[in-house]
N, C-alpha and C. Protein backbone atom coordinates (compact mmCIF):
# COMPACT_ATOMS: atom_id res chain seq x y z
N UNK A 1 100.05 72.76 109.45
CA UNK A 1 100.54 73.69 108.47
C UNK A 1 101.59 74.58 109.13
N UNK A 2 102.48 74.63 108.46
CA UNK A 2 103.84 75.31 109.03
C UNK A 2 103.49 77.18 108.95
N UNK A 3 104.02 77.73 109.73
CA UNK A 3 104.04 79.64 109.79
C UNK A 3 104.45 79.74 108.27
N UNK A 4 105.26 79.17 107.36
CA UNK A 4 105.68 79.82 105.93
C UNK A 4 105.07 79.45 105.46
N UNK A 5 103.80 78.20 105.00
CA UNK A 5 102.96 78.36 104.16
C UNK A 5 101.62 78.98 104.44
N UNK A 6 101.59 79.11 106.14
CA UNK A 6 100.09 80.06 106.03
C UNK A 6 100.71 81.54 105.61
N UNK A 7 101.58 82.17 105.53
CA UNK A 7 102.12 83.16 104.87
C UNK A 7 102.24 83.39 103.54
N UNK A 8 102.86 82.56 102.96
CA UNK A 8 102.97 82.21 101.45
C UNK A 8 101.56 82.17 100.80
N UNK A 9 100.47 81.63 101.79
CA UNK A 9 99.26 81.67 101.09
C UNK A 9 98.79 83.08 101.33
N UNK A 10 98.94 83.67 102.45
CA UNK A 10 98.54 85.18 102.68
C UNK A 10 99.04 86.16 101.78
N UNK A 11 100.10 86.12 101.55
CA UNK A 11 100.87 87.10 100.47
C UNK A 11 100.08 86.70 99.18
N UNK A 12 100.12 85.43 98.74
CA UNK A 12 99.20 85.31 97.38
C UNK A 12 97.75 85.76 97.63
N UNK A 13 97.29 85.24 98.01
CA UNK A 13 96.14 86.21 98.63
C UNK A 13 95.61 88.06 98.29
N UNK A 14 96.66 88.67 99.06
CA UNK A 14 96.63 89.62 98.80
C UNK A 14 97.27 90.23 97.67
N UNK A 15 97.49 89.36 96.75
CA UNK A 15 98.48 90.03 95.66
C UNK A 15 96.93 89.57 94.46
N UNK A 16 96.24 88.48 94.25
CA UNK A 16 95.35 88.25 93.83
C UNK A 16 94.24 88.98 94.34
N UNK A 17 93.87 89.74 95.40
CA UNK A 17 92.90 90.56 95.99
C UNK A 17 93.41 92.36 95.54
N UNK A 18 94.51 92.43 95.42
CA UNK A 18 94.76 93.87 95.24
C UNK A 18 94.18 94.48 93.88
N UNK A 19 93.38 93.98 92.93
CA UNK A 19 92.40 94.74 92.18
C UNK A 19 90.96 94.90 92.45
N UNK A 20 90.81 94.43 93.57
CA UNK A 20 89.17 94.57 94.04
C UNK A 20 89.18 95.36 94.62
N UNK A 21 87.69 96.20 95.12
CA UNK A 21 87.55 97.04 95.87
C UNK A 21 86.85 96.66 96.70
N UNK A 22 86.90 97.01 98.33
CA UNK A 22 85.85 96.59 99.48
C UNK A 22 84.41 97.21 98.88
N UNK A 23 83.71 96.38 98.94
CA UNK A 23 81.98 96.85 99.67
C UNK A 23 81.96 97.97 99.73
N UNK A 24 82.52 98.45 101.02
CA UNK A 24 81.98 99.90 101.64
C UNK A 24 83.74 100.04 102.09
N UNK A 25 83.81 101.63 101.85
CA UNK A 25 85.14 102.28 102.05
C UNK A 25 84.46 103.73 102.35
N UNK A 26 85.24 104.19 103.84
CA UNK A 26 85.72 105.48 104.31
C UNK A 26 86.72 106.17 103.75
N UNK A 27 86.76 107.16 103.69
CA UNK A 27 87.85 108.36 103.97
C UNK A 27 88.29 108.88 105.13
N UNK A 28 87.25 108.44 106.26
CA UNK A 28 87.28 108.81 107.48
C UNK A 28 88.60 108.42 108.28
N UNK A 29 89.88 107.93 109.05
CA UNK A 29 90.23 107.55 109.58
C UNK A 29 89.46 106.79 110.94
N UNK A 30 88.75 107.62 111.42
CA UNK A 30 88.10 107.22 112.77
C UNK A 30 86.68 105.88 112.20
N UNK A 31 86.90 105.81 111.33
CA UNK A 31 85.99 104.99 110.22
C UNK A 31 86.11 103.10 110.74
N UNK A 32 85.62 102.63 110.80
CA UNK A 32 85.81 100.97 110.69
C UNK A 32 86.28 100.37 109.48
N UNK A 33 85.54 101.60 108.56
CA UNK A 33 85.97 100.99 106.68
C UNK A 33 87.04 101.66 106.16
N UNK A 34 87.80 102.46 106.87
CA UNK A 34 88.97 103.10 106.30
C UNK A 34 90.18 102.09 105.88
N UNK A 35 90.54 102.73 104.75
CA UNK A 35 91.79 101.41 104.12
C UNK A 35 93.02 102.21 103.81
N UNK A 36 94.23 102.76 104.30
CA UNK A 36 94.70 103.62 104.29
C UNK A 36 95.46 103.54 102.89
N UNK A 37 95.86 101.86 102.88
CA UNK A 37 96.93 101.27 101.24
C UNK A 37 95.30 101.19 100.13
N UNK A 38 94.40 101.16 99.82
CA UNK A 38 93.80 101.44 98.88
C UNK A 38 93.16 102.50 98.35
N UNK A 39 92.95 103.85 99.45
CA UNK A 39 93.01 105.01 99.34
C UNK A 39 94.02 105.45 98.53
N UNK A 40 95.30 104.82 99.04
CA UNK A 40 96.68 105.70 98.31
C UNK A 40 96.71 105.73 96.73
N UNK A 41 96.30 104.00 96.44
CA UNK A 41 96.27 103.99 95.16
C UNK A 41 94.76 105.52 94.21
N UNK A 42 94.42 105.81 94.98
CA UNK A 42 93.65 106.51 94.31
C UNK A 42 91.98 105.89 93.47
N UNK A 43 90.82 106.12 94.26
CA UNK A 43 89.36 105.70 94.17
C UNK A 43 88.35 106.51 93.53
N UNK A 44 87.73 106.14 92.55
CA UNK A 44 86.95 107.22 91.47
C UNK A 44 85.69 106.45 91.92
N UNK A 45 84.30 106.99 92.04
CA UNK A 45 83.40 106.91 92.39
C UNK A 45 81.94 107.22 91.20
N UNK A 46 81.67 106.36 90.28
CA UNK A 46 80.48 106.78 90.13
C UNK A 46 78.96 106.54 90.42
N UNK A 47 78.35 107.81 90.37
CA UNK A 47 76.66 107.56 91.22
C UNK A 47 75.69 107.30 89.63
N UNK A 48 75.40 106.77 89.55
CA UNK A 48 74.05 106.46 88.66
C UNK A 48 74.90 106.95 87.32
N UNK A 49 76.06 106.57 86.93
CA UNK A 49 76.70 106.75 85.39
C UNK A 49 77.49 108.12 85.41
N UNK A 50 77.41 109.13 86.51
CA UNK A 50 78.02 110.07 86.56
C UNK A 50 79.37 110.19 87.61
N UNK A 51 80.32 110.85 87.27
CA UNK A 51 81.35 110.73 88.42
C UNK A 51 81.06 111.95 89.24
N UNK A 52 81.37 111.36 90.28
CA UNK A 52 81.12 112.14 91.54
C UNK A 52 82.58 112.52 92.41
N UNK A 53 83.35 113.23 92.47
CA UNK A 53 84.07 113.70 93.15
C UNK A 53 84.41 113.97 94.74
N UNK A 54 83.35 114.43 96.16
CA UNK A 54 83.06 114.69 96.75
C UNK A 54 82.72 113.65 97.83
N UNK A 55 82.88 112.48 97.27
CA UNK A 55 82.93 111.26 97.98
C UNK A 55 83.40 111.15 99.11
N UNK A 56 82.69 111.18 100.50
CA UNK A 56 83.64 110.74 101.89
C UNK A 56 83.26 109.03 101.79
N UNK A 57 82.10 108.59 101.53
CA UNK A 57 82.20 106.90 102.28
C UNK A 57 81.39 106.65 100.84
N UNK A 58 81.20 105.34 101.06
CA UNK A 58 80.06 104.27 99.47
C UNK A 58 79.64 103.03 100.23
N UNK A 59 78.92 102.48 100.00
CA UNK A 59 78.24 101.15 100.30
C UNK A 59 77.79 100.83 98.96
N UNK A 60 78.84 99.63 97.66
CA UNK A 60 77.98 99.34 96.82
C UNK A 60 77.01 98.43 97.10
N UNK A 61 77.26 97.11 98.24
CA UNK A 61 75.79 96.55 98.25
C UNK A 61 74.30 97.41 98.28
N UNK A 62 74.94 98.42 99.32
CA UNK A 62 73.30 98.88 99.67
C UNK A 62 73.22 100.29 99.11
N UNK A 63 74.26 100.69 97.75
CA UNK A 63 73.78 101.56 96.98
C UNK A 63 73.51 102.97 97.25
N UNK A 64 74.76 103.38 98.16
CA UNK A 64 74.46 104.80 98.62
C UNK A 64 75.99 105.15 98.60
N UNK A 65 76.60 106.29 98.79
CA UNK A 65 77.18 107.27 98.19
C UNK A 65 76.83 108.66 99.74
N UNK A 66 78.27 109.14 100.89
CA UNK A 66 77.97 110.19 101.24
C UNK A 66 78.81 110.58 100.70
N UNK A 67 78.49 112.05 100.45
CA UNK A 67 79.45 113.10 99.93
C UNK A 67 79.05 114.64 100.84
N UNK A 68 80.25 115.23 100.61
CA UNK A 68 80.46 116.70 101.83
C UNK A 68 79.73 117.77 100.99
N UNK A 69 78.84 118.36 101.95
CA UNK A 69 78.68 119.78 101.19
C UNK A 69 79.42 121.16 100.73
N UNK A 70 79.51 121.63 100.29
CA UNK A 70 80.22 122.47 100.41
C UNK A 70 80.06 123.56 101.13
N UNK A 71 80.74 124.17 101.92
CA UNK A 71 81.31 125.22 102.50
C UNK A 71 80.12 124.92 103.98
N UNK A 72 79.80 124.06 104.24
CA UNK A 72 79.17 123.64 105.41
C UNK A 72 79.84 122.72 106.54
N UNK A 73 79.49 122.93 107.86
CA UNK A 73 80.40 122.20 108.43
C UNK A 73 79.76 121.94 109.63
N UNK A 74 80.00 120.40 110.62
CA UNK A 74 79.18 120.24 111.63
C UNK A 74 79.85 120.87 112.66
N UNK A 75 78.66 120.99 113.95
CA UNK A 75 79.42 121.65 115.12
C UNK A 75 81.02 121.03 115.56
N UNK A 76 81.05 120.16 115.03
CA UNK A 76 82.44 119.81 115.60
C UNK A 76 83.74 120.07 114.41
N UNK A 77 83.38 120.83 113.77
CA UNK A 77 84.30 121.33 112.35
C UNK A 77 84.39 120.43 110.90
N UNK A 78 83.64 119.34 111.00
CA UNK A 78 83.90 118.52 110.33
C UNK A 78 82.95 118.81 108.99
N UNK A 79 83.32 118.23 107.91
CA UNK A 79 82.48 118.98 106.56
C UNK A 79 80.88 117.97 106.83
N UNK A 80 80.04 118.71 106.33
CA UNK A 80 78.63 117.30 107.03
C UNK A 80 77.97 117.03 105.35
N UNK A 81 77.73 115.98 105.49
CA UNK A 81 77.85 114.90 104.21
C UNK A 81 75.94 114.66 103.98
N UNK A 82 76.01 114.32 103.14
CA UNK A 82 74.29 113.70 102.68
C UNK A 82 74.61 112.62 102.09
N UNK A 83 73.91 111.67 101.77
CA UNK A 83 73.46 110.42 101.78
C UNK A 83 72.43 110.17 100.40
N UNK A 84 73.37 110.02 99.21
CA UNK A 84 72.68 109.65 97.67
C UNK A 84 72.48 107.98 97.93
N UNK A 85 71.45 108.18 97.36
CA UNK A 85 71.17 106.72 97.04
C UNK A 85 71.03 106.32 95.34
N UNK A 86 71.76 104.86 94.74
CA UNK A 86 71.91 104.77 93.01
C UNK A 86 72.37 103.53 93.51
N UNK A 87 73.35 103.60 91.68
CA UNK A 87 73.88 102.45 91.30
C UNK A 87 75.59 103.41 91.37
N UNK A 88 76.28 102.54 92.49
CA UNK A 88 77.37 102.78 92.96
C UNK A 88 79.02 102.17 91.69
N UNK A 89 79.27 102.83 91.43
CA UNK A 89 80.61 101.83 90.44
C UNK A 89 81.95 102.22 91.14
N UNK A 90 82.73 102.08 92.01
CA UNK A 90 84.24 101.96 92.49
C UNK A 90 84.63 101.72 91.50
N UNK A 91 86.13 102.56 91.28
CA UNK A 91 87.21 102.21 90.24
C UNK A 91 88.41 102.73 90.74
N UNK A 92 89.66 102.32 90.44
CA UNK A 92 91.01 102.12 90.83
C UNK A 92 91.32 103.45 89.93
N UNK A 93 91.83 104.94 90.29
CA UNK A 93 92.36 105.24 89.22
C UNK A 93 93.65 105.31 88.59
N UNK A 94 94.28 104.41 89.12
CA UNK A 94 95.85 104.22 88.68
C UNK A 94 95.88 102.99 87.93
N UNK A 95 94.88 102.80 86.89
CA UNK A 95 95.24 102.00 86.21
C UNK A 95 95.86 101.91 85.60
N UNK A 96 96.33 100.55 84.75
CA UNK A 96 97.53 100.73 84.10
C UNK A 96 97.39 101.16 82.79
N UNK A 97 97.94 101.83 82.10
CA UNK A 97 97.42 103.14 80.58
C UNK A 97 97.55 102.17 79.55
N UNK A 98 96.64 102.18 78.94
CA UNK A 98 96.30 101.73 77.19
C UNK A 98 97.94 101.61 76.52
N UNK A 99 98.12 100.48 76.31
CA UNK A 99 99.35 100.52 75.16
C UNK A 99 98.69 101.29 73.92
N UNK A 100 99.62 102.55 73.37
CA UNK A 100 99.59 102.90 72.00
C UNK A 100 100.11 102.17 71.12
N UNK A 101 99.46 101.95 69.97
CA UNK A 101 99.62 101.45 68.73
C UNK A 101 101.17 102.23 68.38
N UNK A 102 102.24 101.17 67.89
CA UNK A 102 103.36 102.06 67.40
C UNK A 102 102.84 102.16 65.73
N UNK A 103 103.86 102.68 65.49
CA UNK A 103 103.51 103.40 64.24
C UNK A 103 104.87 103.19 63.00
């Protein structure tokens, strides 16, 4: 297989993969699961049917959700997070907007 079609298949690839969301995603940089181009697009998080805002990381296989407390912070400055456990839903929020009915 030639360098331009294992490419050609990589680009399709990722052009057919760019509406999914990983498993598990950071906010963290120092993270293993950090995704810096699917962050950008913007990630809505809901825990058990409710949206949750406060989101640093998610695991939908294993159904947990950390999020930062507020106005708390670990010895090393960093905001310190707890650990919900549910039914996890990732969503893209730059979707593309409802065509209106013309009129």
């Amino acid at each position: 297989m030639s360098a331009r079609t294992t490419m050609a298949r990589l680009s399709l690839t990722a052009i057919a993969m760019s509406d999914t969301l990983p498993d598990h995603l950071s906010n963290d940089p120092r993270s293993k699961f950090y995704d810096e181009q699917i962050l950008a697009r913007g990630i809505g998080i809901r825990l058990n049917g409710v949206e949750k805002t406060t989101v640093e990381e998610y695991c939908v296989s294993e159904g947990w959700v950390r999020m930062a407390v507020p106005r708390a912070l670990d010895r090393r400055g960093r905001p310190m997070t707890l650990k919900f456990s549910g039914k996890v839903e990732p969503y893209f929020l730059d979707t593309a907007p409802a065509a209106s009915p013309s009129e």
